[in-house]
N, C-alpha and C. Protein backbone atom coordinates (compact mmCIF):
# COMPACT_ATOMS: atom_id res chain seq x y z
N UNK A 1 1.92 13.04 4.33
CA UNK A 1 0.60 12.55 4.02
C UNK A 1 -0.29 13.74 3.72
N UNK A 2 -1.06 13.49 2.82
CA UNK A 2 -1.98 14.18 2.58
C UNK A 2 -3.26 13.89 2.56
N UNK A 3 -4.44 14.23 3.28
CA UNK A 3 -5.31 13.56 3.61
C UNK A 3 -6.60 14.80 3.23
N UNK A 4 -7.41 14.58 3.23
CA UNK A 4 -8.31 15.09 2.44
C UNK A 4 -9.85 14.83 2.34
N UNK A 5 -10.80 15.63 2.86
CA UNK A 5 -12.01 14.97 2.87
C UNK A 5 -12.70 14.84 1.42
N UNK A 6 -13.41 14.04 0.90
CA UNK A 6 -13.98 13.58 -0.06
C UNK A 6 -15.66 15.19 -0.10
N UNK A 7 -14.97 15.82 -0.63
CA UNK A 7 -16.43 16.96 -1.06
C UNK A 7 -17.39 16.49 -2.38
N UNK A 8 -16.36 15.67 -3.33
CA UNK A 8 -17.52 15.24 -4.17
C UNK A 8 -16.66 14.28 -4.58
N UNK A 9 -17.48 13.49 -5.88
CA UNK A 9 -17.32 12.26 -6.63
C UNK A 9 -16.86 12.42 -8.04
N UNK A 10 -16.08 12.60 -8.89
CA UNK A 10 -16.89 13.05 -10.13
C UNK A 10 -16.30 11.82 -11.12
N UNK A 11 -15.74 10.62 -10.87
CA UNK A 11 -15.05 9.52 -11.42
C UNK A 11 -15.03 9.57 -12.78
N UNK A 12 -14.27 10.75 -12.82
CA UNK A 12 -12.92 11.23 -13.85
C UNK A 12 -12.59 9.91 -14.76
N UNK A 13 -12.80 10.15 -15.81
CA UNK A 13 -11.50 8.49 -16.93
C UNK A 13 -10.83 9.33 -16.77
N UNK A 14 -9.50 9.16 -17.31
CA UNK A 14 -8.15 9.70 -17.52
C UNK A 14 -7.38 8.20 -17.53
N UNK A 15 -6.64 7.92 -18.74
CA UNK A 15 -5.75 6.74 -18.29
C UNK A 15 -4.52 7.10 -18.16
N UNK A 16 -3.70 6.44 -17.26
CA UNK A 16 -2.71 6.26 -16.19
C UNK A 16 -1.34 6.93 -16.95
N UNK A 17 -1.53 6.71 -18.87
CA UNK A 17 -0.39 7.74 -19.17
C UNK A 17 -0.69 9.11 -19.25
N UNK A 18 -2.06 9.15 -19.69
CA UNK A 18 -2.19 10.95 -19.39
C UNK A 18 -2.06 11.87 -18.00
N UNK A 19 -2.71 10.38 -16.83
CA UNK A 19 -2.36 11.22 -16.09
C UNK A 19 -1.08 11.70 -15.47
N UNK A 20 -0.19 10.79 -15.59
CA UNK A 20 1.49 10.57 -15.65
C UNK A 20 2.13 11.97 -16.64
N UNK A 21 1.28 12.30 -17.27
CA UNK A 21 1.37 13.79 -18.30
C UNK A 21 1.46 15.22 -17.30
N UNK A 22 -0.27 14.67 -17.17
CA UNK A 22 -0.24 15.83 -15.84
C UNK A 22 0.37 15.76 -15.01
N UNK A 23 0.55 15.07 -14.17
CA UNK A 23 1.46 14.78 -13.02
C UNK A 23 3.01 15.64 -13.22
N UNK A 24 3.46 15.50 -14.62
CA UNK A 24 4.64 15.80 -14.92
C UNK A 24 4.71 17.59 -15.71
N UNK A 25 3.34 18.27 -16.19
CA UNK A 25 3.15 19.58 -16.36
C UNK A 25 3.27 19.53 -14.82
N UNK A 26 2.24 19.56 -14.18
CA UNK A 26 2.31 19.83 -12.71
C UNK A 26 3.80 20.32 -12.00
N UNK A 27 4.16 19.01 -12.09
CA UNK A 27 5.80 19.55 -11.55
C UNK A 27 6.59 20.32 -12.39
N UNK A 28 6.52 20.55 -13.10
CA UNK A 28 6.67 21.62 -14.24
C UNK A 28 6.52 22.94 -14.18
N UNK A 29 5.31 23.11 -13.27
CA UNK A 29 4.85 24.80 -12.86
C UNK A 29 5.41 25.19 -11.42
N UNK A 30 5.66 23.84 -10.48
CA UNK A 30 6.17 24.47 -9.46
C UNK A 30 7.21 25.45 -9.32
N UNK A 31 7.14 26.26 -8.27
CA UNK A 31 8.12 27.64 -8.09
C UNK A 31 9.25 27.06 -8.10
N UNK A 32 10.16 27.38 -9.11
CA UNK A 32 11.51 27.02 -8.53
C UNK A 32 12.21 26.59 -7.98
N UNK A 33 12.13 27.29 -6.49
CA UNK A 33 12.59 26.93 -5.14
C UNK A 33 12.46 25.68 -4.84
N UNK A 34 11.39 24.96 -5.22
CA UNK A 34 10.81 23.99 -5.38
C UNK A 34 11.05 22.62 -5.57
N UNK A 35 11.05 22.96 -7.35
CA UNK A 35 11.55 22.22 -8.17
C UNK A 35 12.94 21.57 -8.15
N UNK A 36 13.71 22.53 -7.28
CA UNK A 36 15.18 22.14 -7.00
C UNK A 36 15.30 21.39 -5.85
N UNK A 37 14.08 20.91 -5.00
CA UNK A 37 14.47 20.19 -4.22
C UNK A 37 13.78 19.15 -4.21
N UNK A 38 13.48 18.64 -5.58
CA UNK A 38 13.22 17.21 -6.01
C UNK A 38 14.33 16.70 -6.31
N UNK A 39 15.48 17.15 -6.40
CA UNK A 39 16.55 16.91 -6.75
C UNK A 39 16.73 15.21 -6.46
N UNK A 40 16.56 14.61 -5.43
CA UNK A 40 17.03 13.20 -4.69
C UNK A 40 15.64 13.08 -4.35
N UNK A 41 14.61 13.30 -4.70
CA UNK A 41 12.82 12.46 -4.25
C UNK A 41 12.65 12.03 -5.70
N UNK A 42 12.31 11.08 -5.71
CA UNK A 42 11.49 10.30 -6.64
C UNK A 42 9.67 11.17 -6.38
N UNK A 43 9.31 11.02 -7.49
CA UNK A 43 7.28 11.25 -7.48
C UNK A 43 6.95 10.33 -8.15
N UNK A 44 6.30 9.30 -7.67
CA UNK A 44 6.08 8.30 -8.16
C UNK A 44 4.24 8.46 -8.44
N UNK A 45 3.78 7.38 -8.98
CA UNK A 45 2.11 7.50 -8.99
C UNK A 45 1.76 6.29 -8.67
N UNK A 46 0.43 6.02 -8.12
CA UNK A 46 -0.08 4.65 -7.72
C UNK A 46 -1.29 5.19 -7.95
N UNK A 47 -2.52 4.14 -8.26
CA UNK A 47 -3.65 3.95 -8.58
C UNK A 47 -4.48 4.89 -7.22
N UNK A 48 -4.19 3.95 -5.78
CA UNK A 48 -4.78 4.22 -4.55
C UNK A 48 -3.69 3.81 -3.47
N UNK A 49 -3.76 4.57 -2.47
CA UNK A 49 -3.04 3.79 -1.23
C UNK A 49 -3.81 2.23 -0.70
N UNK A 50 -2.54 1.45 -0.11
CA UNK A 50 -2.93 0.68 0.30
C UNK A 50 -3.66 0.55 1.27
N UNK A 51 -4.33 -0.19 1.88
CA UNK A 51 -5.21 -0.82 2.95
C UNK A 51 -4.15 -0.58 4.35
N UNK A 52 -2.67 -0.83 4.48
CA UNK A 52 -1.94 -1.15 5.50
C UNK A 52 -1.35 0.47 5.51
N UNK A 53 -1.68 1.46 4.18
CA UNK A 53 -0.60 2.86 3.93
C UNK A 53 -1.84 3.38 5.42
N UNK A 54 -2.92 3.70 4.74
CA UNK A 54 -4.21 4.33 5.52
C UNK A 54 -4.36 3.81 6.59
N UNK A 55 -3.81 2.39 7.22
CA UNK A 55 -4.25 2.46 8.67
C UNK A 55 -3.09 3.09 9.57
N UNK A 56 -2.34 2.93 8.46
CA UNK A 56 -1.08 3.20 9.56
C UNK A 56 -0.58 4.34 9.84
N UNK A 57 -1.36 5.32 8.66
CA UNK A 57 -2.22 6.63 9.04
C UNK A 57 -3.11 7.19 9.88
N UNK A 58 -3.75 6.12 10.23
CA UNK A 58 -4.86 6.15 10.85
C UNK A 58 -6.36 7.16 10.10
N UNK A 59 -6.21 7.23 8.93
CA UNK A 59 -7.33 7.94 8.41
C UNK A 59 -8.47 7.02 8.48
N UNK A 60 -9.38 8.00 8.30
CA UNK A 60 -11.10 7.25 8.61
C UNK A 60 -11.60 7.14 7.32
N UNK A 61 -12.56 6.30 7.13
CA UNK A 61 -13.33 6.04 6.24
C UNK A 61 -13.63 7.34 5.27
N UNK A 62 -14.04 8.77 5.82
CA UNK A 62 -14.59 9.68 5.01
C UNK A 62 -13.01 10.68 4.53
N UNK A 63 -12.24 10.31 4.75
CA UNK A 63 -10.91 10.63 4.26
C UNK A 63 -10.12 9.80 3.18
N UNK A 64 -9.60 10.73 2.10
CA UNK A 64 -8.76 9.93 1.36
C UNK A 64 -7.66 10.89 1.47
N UNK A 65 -6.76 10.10 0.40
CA UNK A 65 -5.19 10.08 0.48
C UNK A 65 -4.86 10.61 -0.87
N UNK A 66 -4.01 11.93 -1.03
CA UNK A 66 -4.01 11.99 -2.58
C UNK A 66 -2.54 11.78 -2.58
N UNK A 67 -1.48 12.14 -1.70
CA UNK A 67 -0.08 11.80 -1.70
C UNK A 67 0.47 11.74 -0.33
N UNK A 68 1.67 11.03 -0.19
CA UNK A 68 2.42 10.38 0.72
C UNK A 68 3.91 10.11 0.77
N UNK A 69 4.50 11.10 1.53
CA UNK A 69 5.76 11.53 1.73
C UNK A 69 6.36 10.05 2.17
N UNK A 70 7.27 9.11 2.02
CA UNK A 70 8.11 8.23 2.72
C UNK A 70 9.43 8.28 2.49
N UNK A 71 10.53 8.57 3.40
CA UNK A 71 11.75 8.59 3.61
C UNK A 71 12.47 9.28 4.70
N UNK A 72 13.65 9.50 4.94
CA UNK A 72 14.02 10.62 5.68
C UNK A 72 13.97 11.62 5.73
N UNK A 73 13.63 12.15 6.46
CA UNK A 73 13.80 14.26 7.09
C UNK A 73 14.86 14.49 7.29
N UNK A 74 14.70 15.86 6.14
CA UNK A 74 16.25 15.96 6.00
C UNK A 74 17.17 16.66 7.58
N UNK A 75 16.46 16.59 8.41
CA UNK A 75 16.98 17.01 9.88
C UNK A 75 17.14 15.71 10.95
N UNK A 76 16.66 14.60 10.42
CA UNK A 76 16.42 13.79 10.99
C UNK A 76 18.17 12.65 10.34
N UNK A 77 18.70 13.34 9.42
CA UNK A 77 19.78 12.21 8.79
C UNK A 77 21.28 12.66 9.60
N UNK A 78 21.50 11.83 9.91
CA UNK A 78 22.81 11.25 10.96
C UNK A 78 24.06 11.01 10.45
N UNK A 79 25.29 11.07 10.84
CA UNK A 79 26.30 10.98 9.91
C UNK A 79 26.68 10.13 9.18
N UNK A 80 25.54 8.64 9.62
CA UNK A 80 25.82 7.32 8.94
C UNK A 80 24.79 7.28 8.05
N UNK A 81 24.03 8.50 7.21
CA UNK A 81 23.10 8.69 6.21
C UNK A 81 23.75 8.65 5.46
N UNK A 82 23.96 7.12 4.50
CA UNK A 82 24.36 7.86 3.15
C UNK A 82 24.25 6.48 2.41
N UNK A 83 24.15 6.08 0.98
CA UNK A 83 23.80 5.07 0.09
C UNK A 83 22.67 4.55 0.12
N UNK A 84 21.66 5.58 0.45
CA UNK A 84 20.28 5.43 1.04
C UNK A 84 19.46 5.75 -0.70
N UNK A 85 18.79 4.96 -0.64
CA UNK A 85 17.85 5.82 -1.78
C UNK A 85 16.82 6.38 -2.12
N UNK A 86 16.54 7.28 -2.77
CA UNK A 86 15.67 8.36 -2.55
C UNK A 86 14.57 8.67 -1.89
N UNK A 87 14.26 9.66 -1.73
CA UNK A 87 12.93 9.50 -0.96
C UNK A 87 12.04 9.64 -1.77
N UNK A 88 10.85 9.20 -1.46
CA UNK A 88 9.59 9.00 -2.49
C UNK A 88 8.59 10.09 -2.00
N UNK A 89 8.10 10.42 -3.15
CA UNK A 89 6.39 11.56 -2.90
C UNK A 89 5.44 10.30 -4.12
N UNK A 90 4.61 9.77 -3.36
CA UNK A 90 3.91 9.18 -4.63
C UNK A 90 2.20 9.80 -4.26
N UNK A 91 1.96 9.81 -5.74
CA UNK A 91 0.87 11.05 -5.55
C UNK A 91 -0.31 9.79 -6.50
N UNK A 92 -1.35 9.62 -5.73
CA UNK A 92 -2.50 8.87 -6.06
C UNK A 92 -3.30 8.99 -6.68
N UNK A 93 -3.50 8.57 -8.24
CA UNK A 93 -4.01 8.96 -9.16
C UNK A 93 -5.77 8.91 -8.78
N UNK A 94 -6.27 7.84 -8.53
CA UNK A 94 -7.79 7.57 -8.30
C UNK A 94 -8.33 9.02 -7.65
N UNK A 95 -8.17 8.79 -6.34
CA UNK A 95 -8.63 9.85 -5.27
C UNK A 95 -7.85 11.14 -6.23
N UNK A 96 -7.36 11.60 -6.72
CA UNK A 96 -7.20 13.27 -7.26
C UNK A 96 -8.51 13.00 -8.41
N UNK A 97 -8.54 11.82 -9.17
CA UNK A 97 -9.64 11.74 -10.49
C UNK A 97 -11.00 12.05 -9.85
N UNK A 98 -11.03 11.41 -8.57
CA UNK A 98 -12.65 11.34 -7.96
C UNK A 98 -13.02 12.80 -7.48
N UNK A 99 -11.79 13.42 -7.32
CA UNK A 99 -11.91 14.81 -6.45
C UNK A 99 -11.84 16.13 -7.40
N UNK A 100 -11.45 16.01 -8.40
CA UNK A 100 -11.44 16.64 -9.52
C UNK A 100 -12.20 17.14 -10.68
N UNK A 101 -12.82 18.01 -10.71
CA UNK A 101 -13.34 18.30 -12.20
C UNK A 101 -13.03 18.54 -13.42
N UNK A 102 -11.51 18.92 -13.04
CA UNK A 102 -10.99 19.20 -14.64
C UNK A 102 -9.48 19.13 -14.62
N UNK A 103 -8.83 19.16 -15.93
CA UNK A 103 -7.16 18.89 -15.93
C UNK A 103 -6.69 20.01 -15.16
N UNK A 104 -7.43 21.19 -15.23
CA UNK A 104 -6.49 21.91 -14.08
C UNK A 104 -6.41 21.99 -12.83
N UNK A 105 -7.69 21.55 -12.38
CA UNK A 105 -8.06 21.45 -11.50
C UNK A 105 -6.99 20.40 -10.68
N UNK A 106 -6.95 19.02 -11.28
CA UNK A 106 -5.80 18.39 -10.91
C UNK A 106 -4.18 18.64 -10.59
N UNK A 107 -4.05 19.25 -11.51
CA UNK A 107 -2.70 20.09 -11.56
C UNK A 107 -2.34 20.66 -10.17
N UNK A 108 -3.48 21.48 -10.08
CA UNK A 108 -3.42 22.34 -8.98
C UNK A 108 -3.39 21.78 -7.69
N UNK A 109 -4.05 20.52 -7.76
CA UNK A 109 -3.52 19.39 -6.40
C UNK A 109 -2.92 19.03 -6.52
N UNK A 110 -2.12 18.17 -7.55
CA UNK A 110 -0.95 17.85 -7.70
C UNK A 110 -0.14 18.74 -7.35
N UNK A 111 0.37 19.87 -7.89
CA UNK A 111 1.42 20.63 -7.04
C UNK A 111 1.11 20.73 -5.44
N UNK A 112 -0.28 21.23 -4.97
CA UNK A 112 -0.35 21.53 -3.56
C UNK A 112 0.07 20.73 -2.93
N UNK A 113 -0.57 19.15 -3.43
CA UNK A 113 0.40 17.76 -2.92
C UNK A 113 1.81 17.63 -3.11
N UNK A 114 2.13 17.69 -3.84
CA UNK A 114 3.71 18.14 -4.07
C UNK A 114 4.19 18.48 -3.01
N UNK A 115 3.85 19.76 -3.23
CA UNK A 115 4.24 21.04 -2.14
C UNK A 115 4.27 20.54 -0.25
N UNK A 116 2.95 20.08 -0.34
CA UNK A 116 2.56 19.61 0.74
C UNK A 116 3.53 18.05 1.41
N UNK A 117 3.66 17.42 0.34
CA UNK A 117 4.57 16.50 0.78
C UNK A 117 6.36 16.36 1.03
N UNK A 118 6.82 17.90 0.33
CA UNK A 118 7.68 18.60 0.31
C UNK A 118 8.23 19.03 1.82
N UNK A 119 7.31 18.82 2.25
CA UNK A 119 7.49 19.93 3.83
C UNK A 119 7.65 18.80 4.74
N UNK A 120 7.18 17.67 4.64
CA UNK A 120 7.84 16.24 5.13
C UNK A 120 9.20 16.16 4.91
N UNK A 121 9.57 16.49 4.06
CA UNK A 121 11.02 16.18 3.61
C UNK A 121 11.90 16.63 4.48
N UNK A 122 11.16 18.41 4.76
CA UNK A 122 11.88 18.91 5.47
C UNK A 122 11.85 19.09 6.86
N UNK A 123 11.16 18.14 6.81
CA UNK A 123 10.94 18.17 8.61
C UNK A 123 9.80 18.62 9.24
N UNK A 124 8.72 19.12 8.30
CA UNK A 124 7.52 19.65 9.16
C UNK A 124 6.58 18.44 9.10
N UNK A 125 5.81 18.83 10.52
CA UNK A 125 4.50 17.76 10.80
C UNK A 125 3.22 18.68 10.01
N UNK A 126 2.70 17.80 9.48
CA UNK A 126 0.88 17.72 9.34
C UNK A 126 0.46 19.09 9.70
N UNK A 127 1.13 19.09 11.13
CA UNK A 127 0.22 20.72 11.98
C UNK A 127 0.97 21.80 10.86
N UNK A 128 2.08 21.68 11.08
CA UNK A 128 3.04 22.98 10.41
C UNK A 128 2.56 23.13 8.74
N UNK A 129 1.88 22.30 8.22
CA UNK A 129 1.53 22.40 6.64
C UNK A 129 0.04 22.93 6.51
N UNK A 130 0.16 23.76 5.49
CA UNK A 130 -1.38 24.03 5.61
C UNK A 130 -1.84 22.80 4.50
């Protein structure tokens, strides 16, 4: 999860294939190291998290959500892990548009989210991510 306080507003247009553009330069610039361990995650995009994603987060009202790690840690899979399918990073188009001033600007959360939801994968908590 990535959670995030709301510093400004700036309700960005962008429609849903451009931003699906960026989204995809984005992962595009990540380091390497990186990039190779999307290998088996899906990055999916959604408009906004749901109503039931955020409580069960427990985020507050003055917090949003720009992406959200769901699946297994890869320390957490057991010898009966397997025909499982992928794990998901879906990265929330609205809240990056509202938080954003410009295409690079996005980018640049998009990967951090990336990145940031990356470290779920591998087993780190919230605390361990900057």
């Amino acid at each position: 999860m990535t959670p995030r306080r709301a510093l400004r507003a700036h309700r960005r247009r962008l429609p849903p294939g451009r931003f699906a553009r960026v989204v995809r330069e984005a992962l595009a610039e990540l380091p390497p190291a990186f990039g190779r361990r999307l290998d088996n995650v899906a990055v999916l995009i959604a408009d906004r998290p749901t109503p039931a994603q955020l409580r069960s987060l427990g985020l507050g009202p003055d917090e949003t959500l720009f992406g959200l790690y769901e699946g297994t840690p890869l320390g957490e899979r057991g010898t009966g892990y397997h025909l499982a399918l992928p794990d998901r990073v879906t990265i929330f188009r609205e809240p990056i548009l509202e938080a954003c001033a410009s295409i690079q600007e996005m980018k640049d959360e998009i990967r951090l989210t990336v990145i940031h939801e990356l470290g779920h994968h591998f087993g780190l908590s919230d605390a361990d991510l900057p």
